[in-house]
Protein backbone atom coordinates (compact mmCIF):
# COMPACT_ATOMS: atom_id res chain seq x y z
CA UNK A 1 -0.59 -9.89 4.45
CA UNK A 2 -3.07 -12.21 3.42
CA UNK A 3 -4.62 -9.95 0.50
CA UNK A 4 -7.16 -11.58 -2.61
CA UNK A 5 -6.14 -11.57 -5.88
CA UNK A 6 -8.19 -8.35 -7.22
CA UNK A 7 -7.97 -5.65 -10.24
CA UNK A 8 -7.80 -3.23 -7.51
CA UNK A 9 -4.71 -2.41 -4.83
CA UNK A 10 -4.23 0.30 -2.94
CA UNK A 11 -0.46 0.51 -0.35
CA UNK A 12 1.08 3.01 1.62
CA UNK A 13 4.56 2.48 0.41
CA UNK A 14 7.65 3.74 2.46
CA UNK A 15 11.32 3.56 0.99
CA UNK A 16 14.47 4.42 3.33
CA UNK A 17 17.92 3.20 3.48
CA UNK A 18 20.19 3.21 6.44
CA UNK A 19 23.14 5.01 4.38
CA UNK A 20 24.11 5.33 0.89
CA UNK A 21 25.96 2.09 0.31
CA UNK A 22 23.08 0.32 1.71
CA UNK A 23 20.14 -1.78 0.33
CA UNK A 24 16.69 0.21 -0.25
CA UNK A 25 13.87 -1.26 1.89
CA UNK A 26 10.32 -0.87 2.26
CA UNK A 27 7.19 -1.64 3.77
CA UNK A 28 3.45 -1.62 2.44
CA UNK A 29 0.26 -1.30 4.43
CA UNK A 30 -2.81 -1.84 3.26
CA UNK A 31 -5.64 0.62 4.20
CA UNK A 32 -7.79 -0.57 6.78
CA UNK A 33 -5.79 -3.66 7.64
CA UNK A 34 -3.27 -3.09 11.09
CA UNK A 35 -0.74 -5.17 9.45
CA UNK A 36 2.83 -3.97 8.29
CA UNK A 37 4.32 -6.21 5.42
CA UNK A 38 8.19 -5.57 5.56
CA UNK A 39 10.65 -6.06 2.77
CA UNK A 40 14.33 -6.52 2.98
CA UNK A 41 15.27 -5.05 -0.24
CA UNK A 42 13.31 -3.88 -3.41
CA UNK A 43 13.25 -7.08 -5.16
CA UNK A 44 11.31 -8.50 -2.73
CA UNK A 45 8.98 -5.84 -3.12
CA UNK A 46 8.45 -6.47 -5.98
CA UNK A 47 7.80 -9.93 -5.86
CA UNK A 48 5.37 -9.85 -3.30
CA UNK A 49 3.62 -6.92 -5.82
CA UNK A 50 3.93 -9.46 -8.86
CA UNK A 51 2.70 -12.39 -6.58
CA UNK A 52 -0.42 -10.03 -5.48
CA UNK A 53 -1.36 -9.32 -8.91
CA UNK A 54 -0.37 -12.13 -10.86
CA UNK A 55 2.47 -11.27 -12.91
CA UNK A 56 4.91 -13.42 -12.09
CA UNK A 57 7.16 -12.63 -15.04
CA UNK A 58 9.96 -10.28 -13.92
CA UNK A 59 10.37 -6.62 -15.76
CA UNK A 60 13.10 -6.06 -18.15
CA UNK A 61 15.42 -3.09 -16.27
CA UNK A 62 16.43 -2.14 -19.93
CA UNK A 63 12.61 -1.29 -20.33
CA UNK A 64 11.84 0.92 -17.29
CA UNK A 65 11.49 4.45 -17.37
CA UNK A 66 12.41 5.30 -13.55
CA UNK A 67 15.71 4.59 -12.21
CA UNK A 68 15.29 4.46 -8.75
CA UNK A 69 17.52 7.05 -7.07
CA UNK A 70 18.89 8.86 -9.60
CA UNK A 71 16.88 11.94 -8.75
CA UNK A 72 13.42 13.07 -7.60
CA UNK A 73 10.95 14.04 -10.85
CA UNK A 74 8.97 15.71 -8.19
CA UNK A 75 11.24 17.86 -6.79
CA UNK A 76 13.07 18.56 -10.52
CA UNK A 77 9.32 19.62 -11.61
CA UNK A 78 8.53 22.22 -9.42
């Protein structure tokens, strides 16, 4: 994607799977820009994330509030 380091980023982020067995992916676009970055699986992700705003150290899972698929807050909220 090309982007400059910044304090600022703003994505449209899309997550799907192709079945439950298989690997999350996702793609980012950045508004105003035509290109699509793709992403194989989520750790890509969020390298690319890490690489666009510097912080290259990984996150501790043990630390992380949101489990990825275990349910939807939004939906449990309302």
């Amino acid at each position: 994607m090309g982007l400059e380091k910044t304090d600022y980023c703003s994505y449209m982020l899309r997550l799907w799977r192709d079945g439950a067995a298989a690997p999350w992916r996702a793609s980012l676009e950045a508004p105003g820009r035509a290109a699509t970055q793709m992403f194989p699986d989520l750790e890509a992700l969020f390298d690319f994330l890490r690489a666009q705003t510097g912080d290259d150290q990984a996150a501790d899972p043990a630390t992380l509030d949101l489990q990825i698929g275990s349910s939807n807050q939004w939906e449990n909220d309302q």
